[in-house]
N, C-alpha and C. Protein backbone atom coordinates (compact mmCIF):
# COMPACT_ATOMS: atom_id res chain seq x y z
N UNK A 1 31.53 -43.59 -12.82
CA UNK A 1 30.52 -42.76 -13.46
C UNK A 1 29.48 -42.30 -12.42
N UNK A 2 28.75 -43.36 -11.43
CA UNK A 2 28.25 -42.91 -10.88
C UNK A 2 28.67 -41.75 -9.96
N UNK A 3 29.91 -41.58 -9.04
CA UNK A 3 30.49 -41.14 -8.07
C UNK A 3 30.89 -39.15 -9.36
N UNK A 4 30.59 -39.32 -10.33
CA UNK A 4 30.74 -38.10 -10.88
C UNK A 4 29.25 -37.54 -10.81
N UNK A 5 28.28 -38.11 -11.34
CA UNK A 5 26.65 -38.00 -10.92
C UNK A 5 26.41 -37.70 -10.05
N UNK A 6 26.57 -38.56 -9.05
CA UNK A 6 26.59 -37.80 -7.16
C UNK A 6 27.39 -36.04 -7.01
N UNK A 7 28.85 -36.02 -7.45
CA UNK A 7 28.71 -35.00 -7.63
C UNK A 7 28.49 -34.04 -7.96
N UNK A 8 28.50 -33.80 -9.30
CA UNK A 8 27.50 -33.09 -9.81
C UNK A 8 25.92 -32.61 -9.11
N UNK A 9 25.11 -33.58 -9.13
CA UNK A 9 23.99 -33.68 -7.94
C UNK A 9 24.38 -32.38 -6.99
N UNK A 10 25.61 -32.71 -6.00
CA UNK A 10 25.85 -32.56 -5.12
C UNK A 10 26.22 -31.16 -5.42
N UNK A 11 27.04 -30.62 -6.30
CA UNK A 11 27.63 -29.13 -6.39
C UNK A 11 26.10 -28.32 -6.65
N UNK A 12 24.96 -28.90 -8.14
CA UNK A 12 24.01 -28.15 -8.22
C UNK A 12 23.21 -27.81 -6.70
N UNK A 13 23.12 -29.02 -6.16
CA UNK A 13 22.15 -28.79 -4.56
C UNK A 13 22.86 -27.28 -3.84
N UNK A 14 24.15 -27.44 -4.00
CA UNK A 14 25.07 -26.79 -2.79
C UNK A 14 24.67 -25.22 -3.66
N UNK A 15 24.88 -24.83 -4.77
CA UNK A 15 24.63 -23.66 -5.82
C UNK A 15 23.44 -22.75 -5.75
N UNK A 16 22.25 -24.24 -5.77
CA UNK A 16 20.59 -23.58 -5.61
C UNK A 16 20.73 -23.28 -3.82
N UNK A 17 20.96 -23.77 -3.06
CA UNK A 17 21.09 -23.50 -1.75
C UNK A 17 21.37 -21.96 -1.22
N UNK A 18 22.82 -21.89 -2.00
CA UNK A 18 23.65 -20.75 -1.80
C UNK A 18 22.78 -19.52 -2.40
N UNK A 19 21.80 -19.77 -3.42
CA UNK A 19 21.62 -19.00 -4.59
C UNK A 19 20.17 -18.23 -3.54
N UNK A 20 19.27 -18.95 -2.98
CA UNK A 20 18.63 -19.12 -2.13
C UNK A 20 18.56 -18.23 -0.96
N UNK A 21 19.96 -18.32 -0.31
CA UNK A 21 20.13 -17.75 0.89
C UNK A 21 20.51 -16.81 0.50
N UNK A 22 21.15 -16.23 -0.48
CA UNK A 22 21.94 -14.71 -0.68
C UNK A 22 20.24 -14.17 -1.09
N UNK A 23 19.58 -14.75 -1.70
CA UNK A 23 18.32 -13.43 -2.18
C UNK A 23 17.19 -13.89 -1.12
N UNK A 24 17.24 -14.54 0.18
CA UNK A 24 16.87 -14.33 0.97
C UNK A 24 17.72 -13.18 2.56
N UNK A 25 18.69 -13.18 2.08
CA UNK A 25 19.37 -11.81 2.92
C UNK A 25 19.11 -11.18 2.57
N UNK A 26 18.83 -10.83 0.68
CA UNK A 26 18.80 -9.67 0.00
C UNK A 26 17.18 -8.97 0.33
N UNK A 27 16.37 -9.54 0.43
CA UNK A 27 15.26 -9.15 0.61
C UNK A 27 15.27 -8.85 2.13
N UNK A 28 15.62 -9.58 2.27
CA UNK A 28 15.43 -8.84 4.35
C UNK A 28 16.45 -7.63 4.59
N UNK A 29 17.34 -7.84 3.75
CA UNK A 29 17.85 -6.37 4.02
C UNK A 29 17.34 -5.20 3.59
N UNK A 30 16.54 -5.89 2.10
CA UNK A 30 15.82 -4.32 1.44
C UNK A 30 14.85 -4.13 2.60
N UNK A 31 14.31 -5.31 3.31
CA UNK A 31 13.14 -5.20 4.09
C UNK A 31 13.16 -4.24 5.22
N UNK A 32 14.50 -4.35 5.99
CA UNK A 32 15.14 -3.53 7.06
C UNK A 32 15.35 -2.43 6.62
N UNK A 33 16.01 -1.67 5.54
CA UNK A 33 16.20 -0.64 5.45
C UNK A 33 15.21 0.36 4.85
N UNK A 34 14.30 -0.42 4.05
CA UNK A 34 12.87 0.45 4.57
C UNK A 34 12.19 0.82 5.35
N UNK A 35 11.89 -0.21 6.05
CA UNK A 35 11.41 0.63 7.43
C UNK A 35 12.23 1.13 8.06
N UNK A 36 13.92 1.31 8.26
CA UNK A 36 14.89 2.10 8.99
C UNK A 36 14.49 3.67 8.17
N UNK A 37 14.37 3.20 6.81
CA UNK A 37 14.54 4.90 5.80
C UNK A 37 12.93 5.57 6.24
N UNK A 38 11.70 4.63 6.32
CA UNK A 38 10.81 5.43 6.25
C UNK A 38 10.86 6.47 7.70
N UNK A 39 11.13 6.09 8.61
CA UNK A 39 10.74 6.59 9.71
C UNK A 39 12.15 7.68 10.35
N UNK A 40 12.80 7.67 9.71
CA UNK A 40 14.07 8.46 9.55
C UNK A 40 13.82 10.02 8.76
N UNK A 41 13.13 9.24 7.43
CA UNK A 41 12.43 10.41 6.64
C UNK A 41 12.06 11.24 6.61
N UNK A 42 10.66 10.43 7.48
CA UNK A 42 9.79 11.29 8.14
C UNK A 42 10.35 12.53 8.96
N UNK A 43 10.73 12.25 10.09
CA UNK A 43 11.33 12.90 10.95
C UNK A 43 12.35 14.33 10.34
N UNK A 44 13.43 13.43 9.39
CA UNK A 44 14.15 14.73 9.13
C UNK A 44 13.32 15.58 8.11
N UNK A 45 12.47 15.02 7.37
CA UNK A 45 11.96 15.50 6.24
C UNK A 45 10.79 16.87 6.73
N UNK A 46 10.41 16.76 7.84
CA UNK A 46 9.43 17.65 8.71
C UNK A 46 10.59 18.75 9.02
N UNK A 47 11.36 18.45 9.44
CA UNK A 47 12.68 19.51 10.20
C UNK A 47 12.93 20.51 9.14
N UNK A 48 13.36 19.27 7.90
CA UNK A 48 13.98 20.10 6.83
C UNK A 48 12.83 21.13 6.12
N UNK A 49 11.97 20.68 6.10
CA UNK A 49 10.65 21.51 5.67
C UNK A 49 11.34 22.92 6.10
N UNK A 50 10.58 22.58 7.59
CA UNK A 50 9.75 23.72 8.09
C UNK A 50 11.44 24.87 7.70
N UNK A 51 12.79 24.32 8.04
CA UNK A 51 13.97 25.31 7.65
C UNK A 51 13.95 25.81 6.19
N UNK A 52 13.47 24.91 5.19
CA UNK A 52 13.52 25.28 3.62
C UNK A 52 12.29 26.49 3.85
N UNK A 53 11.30 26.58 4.01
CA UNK A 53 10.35 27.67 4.00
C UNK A 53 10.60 28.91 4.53
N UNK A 54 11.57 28.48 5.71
CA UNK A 54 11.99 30.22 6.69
C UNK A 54 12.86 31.03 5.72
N UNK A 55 13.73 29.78 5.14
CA UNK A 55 14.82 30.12 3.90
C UNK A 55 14.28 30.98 2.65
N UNK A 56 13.27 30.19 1.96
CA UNK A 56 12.49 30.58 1.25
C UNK A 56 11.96 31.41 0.85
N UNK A 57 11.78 32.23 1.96
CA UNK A 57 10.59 33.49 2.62
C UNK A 57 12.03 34.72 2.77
N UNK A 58 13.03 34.46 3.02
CA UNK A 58 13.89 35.35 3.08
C UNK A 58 14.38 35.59 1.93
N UNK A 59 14.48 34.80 1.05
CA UNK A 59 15.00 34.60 -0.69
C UNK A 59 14.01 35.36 -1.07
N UNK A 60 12.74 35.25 -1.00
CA UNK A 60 11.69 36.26 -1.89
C UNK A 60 11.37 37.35 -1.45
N UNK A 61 12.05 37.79 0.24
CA UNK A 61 11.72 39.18 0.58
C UNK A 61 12.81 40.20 -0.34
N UNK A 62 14.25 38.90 0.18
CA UNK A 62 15.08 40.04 -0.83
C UNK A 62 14.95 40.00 -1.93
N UNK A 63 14.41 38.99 -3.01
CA UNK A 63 13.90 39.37 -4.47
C UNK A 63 12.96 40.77 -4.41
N UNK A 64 11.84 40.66 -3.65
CA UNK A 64 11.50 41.98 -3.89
C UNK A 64 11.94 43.05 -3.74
N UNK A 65 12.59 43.21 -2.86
CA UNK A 65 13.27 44.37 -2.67
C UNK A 65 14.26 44.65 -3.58
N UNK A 66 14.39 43.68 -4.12
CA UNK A 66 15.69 44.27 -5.27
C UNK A 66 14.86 44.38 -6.23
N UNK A 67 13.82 44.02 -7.08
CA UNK A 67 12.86 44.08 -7.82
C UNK A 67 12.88 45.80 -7.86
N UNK A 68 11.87 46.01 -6.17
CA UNK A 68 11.37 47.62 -6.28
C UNK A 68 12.58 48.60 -6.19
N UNK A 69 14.45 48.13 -5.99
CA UNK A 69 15.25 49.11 -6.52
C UNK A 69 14.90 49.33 -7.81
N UNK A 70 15.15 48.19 -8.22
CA UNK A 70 15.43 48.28 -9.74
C UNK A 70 14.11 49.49 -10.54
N UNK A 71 13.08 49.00 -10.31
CA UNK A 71 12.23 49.58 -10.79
C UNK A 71 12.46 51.19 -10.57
N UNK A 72 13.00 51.84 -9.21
CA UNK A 72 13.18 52.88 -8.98
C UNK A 72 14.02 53.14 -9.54
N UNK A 73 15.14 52.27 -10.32
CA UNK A 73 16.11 53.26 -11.11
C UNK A 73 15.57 53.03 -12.67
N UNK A 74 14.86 52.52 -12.76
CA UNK A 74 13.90 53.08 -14.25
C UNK A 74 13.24 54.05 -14.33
C-alpha cells in the first residue's frame, strides 16, 4: 500500500513539474516574440506606410479624373 502512495506522490510531483515548465517556455516564448514582432513592425510598418500613401494618391488622382470625364459626358 504504501509503495502505491509513493507512487502516486511521485507521478503527481513529476505532472505539476512538467505542467510548470511547459507554461514557463510558454511565456518566454510569448515573451521573445514580442519583442522580435515589435521592432520588426516598426520598421516594416514605416516602409509600408510611406508606399500605401504614394499608392493612394495615384488611386484618387485617377478617381478624379474619371469623375471630371464623366461629368463631361453629362
Amino acid at each position: 500500500m504504501m509503495i502505491r502512495i509513493m507512487m502516486m506522490m511521485m507521478m503527481m510531483m513529476m505532472m505539476m513539474m512538467m505542467m510548470i515548465m511547459m507554461m514557463m517556455m510558454v511565456i518566454r516564448m510569448m515573451m521573445i516574440d514580442d519583442d522580435d514582432d515589435d521592432d520588426d513592425d516598426d520598421d516594416d510598418d514605416n516602409d509600408d506606410d510611406d508606399d500605401d500613401h504614394d499608392h493612394d494618391d495615384d488611386d484618387s488622382d485617377d478617381d478624379d479624373d474619371d469623375d471630371s470625364d464623366n461629368d463631361d459626358d453629362d
